[in-house]
Protein backbone atom coordinates (compact mmCIF):
# COMPACT_ATOMS: atom_id res chain seq x y z
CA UNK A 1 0.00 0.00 0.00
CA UNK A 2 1.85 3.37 -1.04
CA UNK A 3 2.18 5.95 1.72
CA UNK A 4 -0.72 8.37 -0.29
CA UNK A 5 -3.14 5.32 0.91
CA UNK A 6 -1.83 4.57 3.30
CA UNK A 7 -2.10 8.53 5.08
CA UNK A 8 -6.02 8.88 3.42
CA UNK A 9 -7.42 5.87 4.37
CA UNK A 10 -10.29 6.54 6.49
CA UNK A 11 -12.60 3.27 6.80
CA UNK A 12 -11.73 -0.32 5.80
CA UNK A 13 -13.76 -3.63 5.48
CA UNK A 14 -12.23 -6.74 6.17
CA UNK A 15 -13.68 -9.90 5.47
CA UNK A 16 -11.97 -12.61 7.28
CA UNK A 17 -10.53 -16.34 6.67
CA UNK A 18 -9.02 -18.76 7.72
CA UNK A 19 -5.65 -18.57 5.38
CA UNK A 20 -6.96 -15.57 3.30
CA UNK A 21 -7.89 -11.94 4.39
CA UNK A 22 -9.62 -9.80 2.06
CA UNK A 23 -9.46 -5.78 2.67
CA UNK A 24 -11.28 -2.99 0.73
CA UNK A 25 -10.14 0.36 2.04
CA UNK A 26 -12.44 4.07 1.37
CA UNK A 27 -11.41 7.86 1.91
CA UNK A 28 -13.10 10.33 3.47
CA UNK A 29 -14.92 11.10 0.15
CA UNK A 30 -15.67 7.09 0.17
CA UNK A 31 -13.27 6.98 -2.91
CA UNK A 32 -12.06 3.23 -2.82
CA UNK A 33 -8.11 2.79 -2.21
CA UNK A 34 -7.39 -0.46 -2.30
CA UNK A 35 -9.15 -4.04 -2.48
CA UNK A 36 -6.54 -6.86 -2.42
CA UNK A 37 -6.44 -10.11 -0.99
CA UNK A 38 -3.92 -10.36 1.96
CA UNK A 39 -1.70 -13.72 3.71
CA UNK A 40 -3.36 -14.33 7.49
CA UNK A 41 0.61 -14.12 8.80
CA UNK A 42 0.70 -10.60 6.63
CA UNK A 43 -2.64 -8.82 7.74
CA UNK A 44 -1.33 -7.11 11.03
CA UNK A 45 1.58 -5.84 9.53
CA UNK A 46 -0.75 -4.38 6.92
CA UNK A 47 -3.06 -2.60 9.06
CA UNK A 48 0.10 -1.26 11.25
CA UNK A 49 0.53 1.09 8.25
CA UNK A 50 -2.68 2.34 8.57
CA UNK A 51 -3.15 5.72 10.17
CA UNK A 52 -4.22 5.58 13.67
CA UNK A 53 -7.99 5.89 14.80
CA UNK A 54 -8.94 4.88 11.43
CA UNK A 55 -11.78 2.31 11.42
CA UNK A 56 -11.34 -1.67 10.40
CA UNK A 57 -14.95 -3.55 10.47
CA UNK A 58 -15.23 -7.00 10.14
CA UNK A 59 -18.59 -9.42 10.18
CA UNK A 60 -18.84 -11.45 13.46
CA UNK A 61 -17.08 -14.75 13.03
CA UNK A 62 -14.27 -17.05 14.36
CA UNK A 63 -11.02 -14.99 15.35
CA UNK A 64 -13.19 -11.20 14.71
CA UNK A 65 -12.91 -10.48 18.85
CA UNK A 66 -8.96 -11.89 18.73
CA UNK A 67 -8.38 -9.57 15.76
CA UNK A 68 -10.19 -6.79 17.03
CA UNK A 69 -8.01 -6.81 20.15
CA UNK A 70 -4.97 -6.80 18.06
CA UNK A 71 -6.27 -3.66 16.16
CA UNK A 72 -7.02 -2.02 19.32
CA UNK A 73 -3.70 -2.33 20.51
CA UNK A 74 -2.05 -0.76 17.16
CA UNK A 75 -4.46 2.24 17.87
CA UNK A 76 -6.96 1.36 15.24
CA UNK A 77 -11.11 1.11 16.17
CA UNK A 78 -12.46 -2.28 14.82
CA UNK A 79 -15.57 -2.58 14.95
CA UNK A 80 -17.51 -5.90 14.28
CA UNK A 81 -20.70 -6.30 12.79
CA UNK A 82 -23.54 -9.13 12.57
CA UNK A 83 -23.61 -10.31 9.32
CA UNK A 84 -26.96 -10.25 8.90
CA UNK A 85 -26.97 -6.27 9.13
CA UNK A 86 -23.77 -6.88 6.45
CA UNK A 87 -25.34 -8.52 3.23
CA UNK A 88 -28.16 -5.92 2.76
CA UNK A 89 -24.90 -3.81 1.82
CA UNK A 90 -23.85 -6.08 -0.50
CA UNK A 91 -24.45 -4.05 -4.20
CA UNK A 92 -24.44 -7.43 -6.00
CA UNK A 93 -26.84 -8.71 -4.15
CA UNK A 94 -26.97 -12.67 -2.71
CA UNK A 95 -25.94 -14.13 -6.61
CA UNK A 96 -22.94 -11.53 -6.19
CA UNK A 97 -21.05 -13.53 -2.68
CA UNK A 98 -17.23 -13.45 -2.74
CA UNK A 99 -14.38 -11.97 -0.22
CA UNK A 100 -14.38 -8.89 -2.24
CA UNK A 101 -17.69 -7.80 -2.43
CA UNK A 102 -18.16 -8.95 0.87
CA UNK A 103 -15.34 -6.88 2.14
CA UNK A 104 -16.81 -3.95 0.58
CA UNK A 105 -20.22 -4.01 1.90
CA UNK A 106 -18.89 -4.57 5.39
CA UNK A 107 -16.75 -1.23 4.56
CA UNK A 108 -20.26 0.25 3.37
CA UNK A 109 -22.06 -1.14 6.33
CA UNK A 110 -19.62 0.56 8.78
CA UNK A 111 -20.74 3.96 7.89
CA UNK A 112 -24.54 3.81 8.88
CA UNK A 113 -24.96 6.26 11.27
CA UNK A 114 -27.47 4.04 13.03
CA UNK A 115 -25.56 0.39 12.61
CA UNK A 116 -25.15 -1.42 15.72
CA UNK A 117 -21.97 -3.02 16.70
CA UNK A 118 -20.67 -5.63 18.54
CA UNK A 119 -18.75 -4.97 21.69
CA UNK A 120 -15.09 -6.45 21.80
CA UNK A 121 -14.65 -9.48 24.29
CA UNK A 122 -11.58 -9.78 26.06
CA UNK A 123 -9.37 -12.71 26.72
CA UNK A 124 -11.38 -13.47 29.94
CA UNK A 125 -15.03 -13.85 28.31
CA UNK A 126 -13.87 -15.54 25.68
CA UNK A 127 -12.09 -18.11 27.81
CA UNK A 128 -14.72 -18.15 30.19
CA UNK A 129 -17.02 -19.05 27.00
CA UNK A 130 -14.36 -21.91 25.90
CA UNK A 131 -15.96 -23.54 29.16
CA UNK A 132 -19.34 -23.07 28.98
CA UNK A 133 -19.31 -24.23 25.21
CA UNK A 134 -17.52 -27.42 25.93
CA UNK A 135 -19.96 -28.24 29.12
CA UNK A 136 -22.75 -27.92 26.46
CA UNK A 137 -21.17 -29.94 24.00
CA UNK A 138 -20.03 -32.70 26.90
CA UNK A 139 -23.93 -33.20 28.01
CA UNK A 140 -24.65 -33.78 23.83
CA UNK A 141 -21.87 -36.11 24.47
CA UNK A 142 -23.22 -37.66 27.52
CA UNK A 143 -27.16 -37.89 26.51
CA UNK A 144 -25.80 -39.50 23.41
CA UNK A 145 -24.26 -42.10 25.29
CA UNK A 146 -26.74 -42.68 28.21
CA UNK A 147 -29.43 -43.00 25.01
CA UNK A 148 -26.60 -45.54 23.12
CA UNK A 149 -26.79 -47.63 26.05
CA UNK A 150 -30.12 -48.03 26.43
CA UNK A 151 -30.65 -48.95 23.06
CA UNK A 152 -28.23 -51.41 23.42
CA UNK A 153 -29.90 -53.23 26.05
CA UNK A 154 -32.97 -52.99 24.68
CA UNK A 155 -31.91 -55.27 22.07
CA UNK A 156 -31.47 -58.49 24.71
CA UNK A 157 -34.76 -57.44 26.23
CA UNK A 158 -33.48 -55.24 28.95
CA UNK A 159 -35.72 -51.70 29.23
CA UNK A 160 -35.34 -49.79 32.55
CA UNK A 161 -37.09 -46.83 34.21
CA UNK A 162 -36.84 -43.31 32.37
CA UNK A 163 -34.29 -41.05 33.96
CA UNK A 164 -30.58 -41.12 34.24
CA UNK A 165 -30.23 -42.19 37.87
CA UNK A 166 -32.52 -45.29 37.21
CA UNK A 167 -30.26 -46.62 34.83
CA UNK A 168 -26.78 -45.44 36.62
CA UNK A 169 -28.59 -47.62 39.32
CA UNK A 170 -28.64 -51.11 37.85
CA UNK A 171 -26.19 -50.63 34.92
CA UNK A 172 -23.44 -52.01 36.99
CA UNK A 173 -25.38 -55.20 38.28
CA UNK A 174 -26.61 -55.71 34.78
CA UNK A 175 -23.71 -56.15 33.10
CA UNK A 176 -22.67 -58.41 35.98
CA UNK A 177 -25.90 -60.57 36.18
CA UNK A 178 -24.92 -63.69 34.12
CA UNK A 179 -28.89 -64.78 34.15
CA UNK A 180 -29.44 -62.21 31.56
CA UNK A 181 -29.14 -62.66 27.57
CA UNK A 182 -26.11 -60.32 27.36
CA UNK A 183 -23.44 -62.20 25.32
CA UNK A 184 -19.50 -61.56 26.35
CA UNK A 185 -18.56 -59.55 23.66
CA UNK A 186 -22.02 -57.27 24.16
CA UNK A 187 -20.92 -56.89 27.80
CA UNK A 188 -17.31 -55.56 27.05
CA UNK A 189 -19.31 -53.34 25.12
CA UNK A 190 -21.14 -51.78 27.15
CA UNK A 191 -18.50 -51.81 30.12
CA UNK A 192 -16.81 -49.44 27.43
CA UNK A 193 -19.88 -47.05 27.02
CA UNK A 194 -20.37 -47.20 31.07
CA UNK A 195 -16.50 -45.96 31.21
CA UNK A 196 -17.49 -43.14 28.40
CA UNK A 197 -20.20 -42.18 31.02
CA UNK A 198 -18.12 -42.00 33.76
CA UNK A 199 -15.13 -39.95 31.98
CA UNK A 200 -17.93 -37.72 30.61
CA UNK A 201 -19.05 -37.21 34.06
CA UNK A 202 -15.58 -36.22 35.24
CA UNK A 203 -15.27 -33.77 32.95
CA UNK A 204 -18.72 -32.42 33.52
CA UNK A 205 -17.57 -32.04 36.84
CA UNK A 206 -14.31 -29.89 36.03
CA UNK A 207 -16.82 -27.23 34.06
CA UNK A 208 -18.48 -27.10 36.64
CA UNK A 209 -15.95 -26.57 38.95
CA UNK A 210 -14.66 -23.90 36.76
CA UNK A 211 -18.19 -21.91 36.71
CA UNK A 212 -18.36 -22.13 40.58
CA UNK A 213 -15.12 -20.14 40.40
CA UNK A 214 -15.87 -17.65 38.09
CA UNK A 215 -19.35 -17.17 40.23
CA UNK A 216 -17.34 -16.56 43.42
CA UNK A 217 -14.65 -14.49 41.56
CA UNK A 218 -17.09 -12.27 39.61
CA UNK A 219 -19.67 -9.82 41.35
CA UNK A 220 -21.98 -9.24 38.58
CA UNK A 221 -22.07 -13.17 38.52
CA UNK A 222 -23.06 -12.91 41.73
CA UNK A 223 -25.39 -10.30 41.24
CA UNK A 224 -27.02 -12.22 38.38
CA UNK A 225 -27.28 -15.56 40.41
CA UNK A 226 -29.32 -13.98 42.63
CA UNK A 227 -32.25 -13.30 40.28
CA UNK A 228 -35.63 -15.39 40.32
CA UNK A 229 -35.07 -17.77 37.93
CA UNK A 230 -31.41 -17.71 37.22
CA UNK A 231 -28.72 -20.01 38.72
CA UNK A 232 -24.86 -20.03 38.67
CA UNK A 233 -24.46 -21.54 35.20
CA UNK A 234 -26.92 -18.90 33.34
CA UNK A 235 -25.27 -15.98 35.12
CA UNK A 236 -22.07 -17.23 34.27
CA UNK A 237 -22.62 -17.37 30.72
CA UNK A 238 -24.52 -14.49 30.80
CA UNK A 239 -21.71 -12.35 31.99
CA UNK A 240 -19.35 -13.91 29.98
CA UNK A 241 -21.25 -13.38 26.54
CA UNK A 242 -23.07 -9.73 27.35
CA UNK A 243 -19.98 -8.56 29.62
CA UNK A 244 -21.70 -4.55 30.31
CA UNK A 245 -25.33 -5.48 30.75
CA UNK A 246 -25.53 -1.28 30.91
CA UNK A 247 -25.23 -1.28 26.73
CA UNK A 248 -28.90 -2.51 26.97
CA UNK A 249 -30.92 0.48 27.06
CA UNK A 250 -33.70 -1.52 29.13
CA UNK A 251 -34.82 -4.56 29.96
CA UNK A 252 -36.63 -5.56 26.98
CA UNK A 253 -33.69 -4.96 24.57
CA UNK A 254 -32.13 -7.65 26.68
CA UNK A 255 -35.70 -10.03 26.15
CA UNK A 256 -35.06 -9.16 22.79
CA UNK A 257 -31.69 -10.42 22.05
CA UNK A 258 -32.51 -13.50 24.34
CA UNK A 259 -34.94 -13.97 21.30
CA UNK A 260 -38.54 -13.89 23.80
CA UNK A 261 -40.00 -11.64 21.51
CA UNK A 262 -42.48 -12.58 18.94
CA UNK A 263 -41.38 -12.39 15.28
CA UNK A 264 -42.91 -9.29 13.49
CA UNK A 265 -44.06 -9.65 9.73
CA UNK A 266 -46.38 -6.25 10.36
CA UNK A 267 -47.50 -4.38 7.14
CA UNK A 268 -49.98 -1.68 6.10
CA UNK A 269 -50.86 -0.68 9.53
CA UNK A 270 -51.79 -4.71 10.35
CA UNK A 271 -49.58 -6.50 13.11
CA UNK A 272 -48.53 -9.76 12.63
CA UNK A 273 -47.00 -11.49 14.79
CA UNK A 274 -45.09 -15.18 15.38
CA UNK A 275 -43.43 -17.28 17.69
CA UNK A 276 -40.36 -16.24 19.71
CA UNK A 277 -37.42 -15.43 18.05
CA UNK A 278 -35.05 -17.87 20.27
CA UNK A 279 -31.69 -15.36 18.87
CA UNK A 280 -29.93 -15.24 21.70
CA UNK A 281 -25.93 -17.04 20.97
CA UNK A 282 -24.81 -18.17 24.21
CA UNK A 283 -26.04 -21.56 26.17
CA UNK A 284 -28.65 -20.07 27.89
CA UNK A 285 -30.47 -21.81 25.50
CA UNK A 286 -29.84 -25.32 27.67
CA UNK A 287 -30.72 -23.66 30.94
CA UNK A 288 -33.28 -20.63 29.82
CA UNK A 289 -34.74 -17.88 31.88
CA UNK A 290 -37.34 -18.70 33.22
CA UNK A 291 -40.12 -18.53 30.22
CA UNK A 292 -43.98 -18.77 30.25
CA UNK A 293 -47.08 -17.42 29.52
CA UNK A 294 -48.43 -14.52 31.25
CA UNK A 295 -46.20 -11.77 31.89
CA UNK A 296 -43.12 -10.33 31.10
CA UNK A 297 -40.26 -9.61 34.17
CA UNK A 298 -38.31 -6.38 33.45
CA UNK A 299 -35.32 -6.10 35.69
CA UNK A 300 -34.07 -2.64 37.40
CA UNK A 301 -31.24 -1.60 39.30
CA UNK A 302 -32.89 -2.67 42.72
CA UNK A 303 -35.19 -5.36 41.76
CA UNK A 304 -37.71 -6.58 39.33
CA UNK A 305 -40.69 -5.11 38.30
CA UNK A 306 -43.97 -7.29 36.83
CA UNK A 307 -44.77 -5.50 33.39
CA UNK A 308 -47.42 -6.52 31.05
CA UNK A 309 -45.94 -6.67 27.30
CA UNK A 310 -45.10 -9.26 25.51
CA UNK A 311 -46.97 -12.08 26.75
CA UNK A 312 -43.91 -13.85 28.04
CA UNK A 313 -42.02 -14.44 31.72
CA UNK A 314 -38.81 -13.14 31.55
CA UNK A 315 -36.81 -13.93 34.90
CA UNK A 316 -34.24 -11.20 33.92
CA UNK A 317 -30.32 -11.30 33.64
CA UNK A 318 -28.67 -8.85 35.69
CA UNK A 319 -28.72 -6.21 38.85
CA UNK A 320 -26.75 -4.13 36.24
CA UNK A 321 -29.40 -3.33 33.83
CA UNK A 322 -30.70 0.21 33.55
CA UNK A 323 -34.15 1.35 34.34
CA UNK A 324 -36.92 -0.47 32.61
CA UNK A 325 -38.97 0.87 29.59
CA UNK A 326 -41.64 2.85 30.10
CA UNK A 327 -44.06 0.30 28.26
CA UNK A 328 -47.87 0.14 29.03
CA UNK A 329 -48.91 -1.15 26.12
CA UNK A 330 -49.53 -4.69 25.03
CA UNK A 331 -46.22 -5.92 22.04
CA UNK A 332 -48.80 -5.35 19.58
CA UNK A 333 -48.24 -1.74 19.55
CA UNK A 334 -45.16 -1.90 21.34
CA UNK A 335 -43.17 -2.67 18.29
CA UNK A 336 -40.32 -4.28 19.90
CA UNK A 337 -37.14 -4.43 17.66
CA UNK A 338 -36.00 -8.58 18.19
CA UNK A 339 -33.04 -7.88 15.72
CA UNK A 340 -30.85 -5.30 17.50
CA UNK A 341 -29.86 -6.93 20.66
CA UNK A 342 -28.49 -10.08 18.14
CA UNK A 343 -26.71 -7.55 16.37
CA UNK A 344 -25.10 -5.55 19.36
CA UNK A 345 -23.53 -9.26 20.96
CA UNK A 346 -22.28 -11.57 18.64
């Protein structure tokens, strides 16, 4: 990049790979600099060159928080954007898709006034998220297996009571009862799968253990843990995806990017609208807020307050959440926007 670019370059899109990074860099007068295809090991040392506070937007993907963090650090604001709010931007349109046209409309998309980013995570969250996403895939892991071994018995005949401590109950003296029709090689088997079980346990365990830490370490994971509704593992991973719960302007916005808002198709003055949204990207979705029918919980600074909206229970997330909406209406009229929480946390 010659040093004339380099000096005027006011906004660039990246759009990120794993070996290949594409860049398309603007001017002030959106005149377009450069679009060129950059090494991974080479992108850094690009954007070094680049004059400081200028602004380097990426979609939300794997390694956008990691670079985004690097950028910060060279004195660069990166900003990182859902790509669902991206591809709108996109002049050629979804039969147009490749790293430079993507590149270009997340440049474009960078310079709404109005777009909503998403906030950097640091090194903390995201580890703290490494945790909570492998307890969530262990227990796909470990129903998997509890279900493998049941079907296993099933075929010699052998069907137990539902639930997970009925079978950890006789599993042992099953595979030891020689009255049964279990053949030998059937009951190595499953002495393998009951060993799977056990390790998957152990490891279940460790997560755990690590969320029980982070919970006594964090005070806004305390905070959260405290709420009707919400217990150590939701307020972990709450905190750990969301971070500031004060970038939600109110409680709702936070309902909304959890998703328990109904899906608007409204048109010509005529509401429509659907089922939840279910948005929200952290594993909240294996231990929810409390949900039902009936009304909707909007949290404050000091406690929570019972407001009638959107036909839903929200048991909200956090003691750090600012005052709620002033909403007296029922969702209908309410107009609730379910895509910009999604788009402010990736």
């Amino acid at each position: 990049m010659s040093e004339v670019i380099r000096e005027g370059a006011a906004r660039v899109g990246v759009d990120l790979a794993k070996r290949v990074i594409q860049v398309h860099a603007v001017d002030a007068g959106e005149r377009v600099l450069t679009s060129r295809a950059l090494a991974r090991d080479k992108f850094l040392a690009w954007c070094a060159r680049l004059p400081a506070g200028c602004i380097v937007a990426m979609e939300a993907s794997s390694s956008a928080h990691h670079w985004a963090r690097k950028l910060l650090a060279l004195g660069l604001q990166p900003r990182i954007i859902s790509a669902q709010l991206v591809s709108p931007y996109r002049q050629e349109g979804a039969t147009g898709k490749n790293d430079a046209n993507d590149a270009a409309a997340i440049c474009e998309a960078a310079s709404r006034p109005r777009m909503r980013f998403i906030p950097v995570k640091s090194v903390e969250q995201q580890s703290m998220l490494c945790v909570h996403r492998l307890r969530e895939g262990l227990k796909e892991d470990r129903t998997a297996c509890i279900n493998r071994i049941r079907g296993l018995l099933l075929e010699f005949g052998l069907a137990f009571a539902v639930g997970v401590r009925a079978l950890q109950a006789v599993l042992s003296e099953v595979l030891e009862d020689a009255s049964n029709e279990l053949g030998h090689l059937a009951r190595l088997t499953l002495q393998r799968a009951q060993a799977q079980w056990h390790e998957l346990d152990e490891h279940l365990a460790w997560c755990d253990e690590r969320i029980a830490e982070h919970g006594r370490a964090n005070v806004a994971v305390k905070q959260a843990a405290t709420l009707i509704g919400v217990g150590p593992v939701s307020a972990s991973a709450a905190v750990a995806t969301v971070g500031d719960f004060k970038q939600f302007k109110s409680g709702a916005q936070f309902a909304a990017w959890l998703g328990l808002v109904p899906r608007q198709h409204s048109s010509g003055g005529k509401d429509r609208l659907g089922g939840i949204t279910k948005s929200a990207h952290f594993s909240d979705r294996g231990h929810p807020f409390h949900v039902d029918r009936g009304h909707r919980f909007t949290l404050i600074a000091d406690g929570v307050q019972r407001v009638r909206v959107t036909g839903f229970i929200v048991s909200q997330v956090s003691a750090m959440a600012v005052k709620p909406p002033v909403l007296s209406t029922p969702a209908r009229s309410a107009g609730v926007d379910n895509t910009a929480p999604k788009a402010m946390f990736g």
